[in-house]
Protein backbone atom coordinates (compact mmCIF):
# COMPACT_ATOMS: atom_id res chain seq x y z
CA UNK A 1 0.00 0.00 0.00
CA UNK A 2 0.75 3.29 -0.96
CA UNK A 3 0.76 5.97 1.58
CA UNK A 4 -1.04 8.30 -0.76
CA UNK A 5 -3.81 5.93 -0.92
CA UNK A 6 -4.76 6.63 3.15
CA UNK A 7 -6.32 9.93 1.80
CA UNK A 8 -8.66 8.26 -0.10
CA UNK A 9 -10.47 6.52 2.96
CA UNK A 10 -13.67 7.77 4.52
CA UNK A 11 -12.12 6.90 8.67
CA UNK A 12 -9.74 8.67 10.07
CA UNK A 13 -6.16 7.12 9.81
CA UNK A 14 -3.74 7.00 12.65
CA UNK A 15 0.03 6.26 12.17
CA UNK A 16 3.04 5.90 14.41
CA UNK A 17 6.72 6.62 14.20
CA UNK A 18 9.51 4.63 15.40
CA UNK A 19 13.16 4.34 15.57
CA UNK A 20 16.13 1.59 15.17
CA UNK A 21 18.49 1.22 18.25
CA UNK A 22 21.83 2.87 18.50
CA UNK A 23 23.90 -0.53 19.25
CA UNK A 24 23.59 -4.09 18.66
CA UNK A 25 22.74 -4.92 22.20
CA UNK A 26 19.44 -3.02 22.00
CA UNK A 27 18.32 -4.24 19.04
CA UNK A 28 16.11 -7.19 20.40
CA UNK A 29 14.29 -4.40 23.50
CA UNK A 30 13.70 -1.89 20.09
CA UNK A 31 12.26 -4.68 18.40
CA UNK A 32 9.98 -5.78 21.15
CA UNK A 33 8.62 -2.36 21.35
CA UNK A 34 8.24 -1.84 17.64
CA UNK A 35 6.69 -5.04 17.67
CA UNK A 36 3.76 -4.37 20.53
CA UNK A 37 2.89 -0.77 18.50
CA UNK A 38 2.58 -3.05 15.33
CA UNK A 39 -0.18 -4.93 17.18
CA UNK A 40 -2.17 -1.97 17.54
CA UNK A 41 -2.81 -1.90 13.66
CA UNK A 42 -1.88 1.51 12.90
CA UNK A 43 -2.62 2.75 9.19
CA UNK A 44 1.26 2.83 9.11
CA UNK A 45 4.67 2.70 10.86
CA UNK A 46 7.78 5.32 10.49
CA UNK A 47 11.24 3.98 10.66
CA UNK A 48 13.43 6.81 11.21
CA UNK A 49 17.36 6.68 10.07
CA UNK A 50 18.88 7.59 13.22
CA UNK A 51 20.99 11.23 13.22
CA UNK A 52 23.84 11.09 11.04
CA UNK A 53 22.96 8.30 9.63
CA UNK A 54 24.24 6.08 12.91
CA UNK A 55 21.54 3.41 13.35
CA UNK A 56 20.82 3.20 9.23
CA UNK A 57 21.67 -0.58 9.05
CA UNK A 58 19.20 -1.36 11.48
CA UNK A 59 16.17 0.43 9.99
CA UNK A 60 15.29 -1.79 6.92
CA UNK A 61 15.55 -4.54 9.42
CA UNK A 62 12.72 -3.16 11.56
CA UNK A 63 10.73 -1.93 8.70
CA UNK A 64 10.72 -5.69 7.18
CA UNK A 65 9.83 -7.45 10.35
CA UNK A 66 6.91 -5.05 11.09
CA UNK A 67 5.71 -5.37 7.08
CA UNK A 68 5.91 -8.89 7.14
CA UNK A 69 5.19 -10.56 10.63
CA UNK A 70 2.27 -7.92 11.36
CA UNK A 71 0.91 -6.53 7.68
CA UNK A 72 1.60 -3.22 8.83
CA UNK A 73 2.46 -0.80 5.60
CA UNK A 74 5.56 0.83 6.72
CA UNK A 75 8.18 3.75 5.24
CA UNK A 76 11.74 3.32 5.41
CA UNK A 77 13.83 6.82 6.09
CA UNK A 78 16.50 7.65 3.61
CA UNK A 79 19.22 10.32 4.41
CA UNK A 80 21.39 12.33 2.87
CA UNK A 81 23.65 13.00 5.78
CA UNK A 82 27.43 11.33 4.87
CA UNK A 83 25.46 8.84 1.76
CA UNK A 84 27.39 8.75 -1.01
CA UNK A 85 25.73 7.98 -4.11
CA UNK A 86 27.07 4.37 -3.84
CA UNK A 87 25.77 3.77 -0.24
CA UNK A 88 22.01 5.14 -1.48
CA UNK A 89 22.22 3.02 -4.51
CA UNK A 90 22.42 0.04 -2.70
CA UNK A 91 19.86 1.22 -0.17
CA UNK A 92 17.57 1.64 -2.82
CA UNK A 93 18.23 -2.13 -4.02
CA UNK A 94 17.70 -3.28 -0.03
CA UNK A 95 14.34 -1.43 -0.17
CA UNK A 96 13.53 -2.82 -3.20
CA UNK A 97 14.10 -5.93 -2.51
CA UNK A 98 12.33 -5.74 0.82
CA UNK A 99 9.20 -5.09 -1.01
CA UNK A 100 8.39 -1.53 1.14
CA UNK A 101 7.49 1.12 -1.71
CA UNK A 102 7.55 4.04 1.07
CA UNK A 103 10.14 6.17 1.65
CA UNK A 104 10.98 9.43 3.55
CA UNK A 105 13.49 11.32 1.56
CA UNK A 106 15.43 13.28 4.00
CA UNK A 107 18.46 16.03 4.46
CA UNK A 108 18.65 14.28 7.98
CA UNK A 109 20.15 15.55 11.26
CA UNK A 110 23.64 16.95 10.60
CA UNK A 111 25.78 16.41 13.79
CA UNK A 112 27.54 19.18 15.58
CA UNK A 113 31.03 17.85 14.91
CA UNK A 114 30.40 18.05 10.74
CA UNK A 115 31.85 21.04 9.63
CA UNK A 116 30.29 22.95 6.57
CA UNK A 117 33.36 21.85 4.34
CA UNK A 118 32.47 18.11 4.67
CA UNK A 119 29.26 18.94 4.22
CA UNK A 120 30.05 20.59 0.89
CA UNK A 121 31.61 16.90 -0.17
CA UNK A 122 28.31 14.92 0.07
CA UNK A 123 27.18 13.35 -3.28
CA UNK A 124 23.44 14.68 -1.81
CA UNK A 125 23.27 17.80 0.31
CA UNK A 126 19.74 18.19 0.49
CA UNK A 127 16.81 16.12 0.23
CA UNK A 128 15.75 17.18 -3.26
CA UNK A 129 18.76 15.45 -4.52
CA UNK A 130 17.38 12.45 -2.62
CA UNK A 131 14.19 12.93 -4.11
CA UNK A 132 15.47 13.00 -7.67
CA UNK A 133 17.62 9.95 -7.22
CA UNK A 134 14.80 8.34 -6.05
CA UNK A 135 12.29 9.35 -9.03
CA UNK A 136 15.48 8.24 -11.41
CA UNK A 137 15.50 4.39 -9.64
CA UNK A 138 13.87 1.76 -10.59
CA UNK A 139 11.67 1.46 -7.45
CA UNK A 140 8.04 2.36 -7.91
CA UNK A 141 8.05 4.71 -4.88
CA UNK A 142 5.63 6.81 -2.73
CA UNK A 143 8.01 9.25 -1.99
CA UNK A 144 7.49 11.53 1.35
CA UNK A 145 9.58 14.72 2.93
CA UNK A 146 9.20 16.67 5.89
CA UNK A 147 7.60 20.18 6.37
CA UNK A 148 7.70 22.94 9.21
CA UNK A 149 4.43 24.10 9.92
CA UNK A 150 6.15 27.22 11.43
CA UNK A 151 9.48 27.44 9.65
CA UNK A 152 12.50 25.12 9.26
CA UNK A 153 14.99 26.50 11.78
CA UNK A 154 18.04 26.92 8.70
CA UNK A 155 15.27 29.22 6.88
CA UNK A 156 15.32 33.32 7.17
CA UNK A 157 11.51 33.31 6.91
CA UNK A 158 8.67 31.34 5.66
CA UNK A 159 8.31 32.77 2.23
CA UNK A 160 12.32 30.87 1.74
CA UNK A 161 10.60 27.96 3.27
CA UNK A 162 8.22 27.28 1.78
CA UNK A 163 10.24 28.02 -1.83
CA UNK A 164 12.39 25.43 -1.13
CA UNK A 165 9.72 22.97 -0.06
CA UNK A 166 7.98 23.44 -3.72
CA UNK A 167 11.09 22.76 -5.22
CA UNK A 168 11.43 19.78 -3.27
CA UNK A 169 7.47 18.83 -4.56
CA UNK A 170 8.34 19.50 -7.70
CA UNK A 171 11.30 17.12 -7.48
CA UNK A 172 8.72 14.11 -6.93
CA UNK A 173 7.81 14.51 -3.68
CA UNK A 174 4.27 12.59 -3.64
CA UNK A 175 3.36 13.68 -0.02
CA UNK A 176 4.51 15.57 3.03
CA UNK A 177 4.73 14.76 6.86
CA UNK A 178 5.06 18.19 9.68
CA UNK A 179 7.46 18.41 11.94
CA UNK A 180 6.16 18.54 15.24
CA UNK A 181 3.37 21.41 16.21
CA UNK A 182 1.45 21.92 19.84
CA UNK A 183 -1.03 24.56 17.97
CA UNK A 184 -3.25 23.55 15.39
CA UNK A 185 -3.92 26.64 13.94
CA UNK A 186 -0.21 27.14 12.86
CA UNK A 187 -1.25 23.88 10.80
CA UNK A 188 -4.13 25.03 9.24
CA UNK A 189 -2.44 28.72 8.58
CA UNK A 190 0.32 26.61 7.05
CA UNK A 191 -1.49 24.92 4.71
CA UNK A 192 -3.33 27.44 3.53
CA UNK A 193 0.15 29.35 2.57
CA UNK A 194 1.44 26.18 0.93
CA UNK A 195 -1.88 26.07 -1.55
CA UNK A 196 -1.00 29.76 -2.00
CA UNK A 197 1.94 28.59 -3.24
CA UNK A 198 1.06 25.51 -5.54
CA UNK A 199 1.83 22.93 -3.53
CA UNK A 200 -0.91 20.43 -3.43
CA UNK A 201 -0.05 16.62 -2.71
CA UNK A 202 -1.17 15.80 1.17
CA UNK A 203 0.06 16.59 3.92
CA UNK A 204 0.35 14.32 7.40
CA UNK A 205 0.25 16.61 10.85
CA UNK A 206 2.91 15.19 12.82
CA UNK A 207 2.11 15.16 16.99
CA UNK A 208 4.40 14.40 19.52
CA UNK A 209 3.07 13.55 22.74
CA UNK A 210 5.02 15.50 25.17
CA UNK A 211 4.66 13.03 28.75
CA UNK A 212 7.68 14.56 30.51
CA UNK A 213 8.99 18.29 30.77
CA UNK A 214 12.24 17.19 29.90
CA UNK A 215 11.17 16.10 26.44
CA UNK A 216 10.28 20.09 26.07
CA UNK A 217 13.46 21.69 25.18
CA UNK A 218 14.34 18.79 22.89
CA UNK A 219 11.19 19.67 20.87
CA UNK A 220 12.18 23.67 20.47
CA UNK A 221 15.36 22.33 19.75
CA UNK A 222 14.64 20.20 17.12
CA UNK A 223 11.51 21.81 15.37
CA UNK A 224 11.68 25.75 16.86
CA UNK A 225 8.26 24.47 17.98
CA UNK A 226 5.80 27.42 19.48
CA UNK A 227 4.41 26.44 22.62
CA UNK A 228 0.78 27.89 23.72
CA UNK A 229 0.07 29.34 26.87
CA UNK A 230 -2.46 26.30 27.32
CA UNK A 231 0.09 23.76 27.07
CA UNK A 232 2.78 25.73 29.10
CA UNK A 233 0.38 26.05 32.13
CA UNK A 234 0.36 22.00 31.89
CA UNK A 235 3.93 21.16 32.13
CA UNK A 236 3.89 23.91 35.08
CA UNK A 237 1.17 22.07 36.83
CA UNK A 238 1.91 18.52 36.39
CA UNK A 239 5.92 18.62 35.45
CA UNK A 240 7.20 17.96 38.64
CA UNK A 241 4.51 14.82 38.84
CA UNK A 242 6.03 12.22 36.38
CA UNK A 243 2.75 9.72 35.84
CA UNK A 244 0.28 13.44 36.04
CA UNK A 245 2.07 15.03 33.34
CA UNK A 246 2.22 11.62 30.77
CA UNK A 247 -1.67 11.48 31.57
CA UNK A 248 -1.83 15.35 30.66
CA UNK A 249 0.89 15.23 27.37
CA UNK A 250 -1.35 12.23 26.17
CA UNK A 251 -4.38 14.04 26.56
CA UNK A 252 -3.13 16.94 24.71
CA UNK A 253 -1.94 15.23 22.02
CA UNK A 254 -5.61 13.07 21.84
CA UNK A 255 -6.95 16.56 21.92
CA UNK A 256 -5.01 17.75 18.99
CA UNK A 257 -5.42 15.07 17.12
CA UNK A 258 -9.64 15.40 17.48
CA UNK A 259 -9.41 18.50 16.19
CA UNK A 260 -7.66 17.69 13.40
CA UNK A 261 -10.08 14.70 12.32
CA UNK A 262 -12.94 17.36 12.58
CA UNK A 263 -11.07 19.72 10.35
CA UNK A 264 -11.10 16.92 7.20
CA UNK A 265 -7.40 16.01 8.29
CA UNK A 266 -7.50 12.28 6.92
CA UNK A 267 -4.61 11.02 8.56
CA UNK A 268 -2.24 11.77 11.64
CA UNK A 269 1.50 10.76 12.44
CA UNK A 270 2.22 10.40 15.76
CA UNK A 271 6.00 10.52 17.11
CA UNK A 272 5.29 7.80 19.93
CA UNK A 273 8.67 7.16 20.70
CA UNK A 274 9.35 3.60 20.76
CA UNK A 275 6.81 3.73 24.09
CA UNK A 276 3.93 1.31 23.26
CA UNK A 277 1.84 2.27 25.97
CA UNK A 278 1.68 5.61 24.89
CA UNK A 279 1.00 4.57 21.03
CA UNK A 280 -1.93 1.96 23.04
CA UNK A 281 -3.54 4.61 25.55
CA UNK A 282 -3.52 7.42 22.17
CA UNK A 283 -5.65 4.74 19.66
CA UNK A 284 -7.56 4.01 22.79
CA UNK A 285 -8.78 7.17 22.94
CA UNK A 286 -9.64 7.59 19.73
CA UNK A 287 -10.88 4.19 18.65
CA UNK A 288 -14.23 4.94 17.87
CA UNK A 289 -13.11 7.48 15.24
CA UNK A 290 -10.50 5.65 13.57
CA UNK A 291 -12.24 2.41 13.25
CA UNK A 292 -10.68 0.19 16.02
């Protein structure tokens, strides 16, 4: 299944993200936990790359065990941080061969010790060269990229955002998935400014359920994400209480993602984490509206 095709069903869809383990000796707990969100029958599953491409070799390897043991549709990541055009080539073949036809075509997480002259030595410095690599394979790919719903953090201002986002479309990007957002309304005000702009294929809200302050500068690190009064009075209430405040980050997130729903979203990507209880408690919640 394509992921495009989700947009074309009349129930909500609900999707999950998860990641590969940074050494060998996790592999098997990773797994486990993969495995248990699989069971939950989500429209989809995420396997991210792991930043700097660290944790790649283990990410077709979770993909393929979800696809095939639990009929879960799933989309491998694909990076351009340190691939050569050698490495992706053969990454291509593995994905191929592995029978997923979804991919996330990504710049990926540049680490802090990479200086800008290495940089300027990758065979793919941004993910539009990923993208056209990929359109120029032989794989019949769905082909996804990420968005900022309030601007990528590297961009002077939206307007150069959202530029370089159509000409990342416009490379063969079939559909898009947001980085991280705790206000809806920067969502819809996004969207609206991307149809301005000619981009149409569909784009997947990303939520992250925040269930510990900690996780909080971590998410304005990574995404510049705004964070409403609403959900700052939260954290300040039920921070200091760790079982309060995953209760309250879960319920914010469930709230969210209602809203969305009623707003003709079709379908939702939630960053759960590798935590299957919060992946269970969030489809519990909203069972009756996606079908479960």
């Amino acid at each position: 299944m394509k992921i495009t095709d989700l947009f074309f069903k009349e129930t909500p869809s609900l999707s999950f993200e998860v990641f590969p383990p940074k050494t060998d000796t996790a592999f098997e707990s990773v797994k486990n936990a993969t495995q248990e969100i699989a069971k939950l029958k989500p429209a989809f599953m995420s396997v991210t790359y792991g930043a700097g491409g660290g944790t790649s070799k283990y990410t077709l390897d979770i993909a393929k065990n979800i696809k095939l043991n639990y009929d879960v549709p799933t989309i491998a990541h694909l990076t351009c941080v340190s691939s050569s055009k050698s490495t992706v080539k053969n990454q291509i073949k593995d994905i191929v061969d592995a029978g997923i036809t979804n991919i996330m075509a990504l710049r990926g997480d540049i680490p802090e010790a990479l200086k800008e002259g290495d940089r300027a030595k990758w065979d793919y410095r941004y993910a539009t060269d990923l993208i056209k690599e990929l359109r120029e394979s032989d794989g019949d790919f769905c082909i996804g990229g990420a968005c900022y719903p309030e601007i990528h953090p590297e961009s002077k201002n939206q307007k150069e955002d959202i530029k370089y986002l159509k000409e990342k479309v416009d490379a063969g990007c079939d559909f898009l998935t947001t980085q991280m957002f705790f206000d809806n309304n920067l969502l819809y005000n996004f969207l609206y400014k991307i149809r301005e702009a000619g981009i149409t294929v569909p784009v997947i809200p990303g939520i992250m359920p925040i269930t510990n302050a900690n996780q909080i500068e971590r998410a304005i690190k990574l995404s510049g994400s705004f964070m409403p009064q609403r959900f700052k009075s939260i954290v300040d209430k039920f921070g200091s209480n760790p079982e309060a405040m995953k209760q309250a980050g879960i319920a914010y997130a469930t709230d969210q993602i209602i809203d969305l729903f009623a707003n003709n979203i079709p379908v939702v990507h939630v960053y759960s984490m590798n935590k299957p209880d919060i992946a269970e408690k969030i489809t519990q919640n909203l069972s009756k509206i996606v079908g479960k």
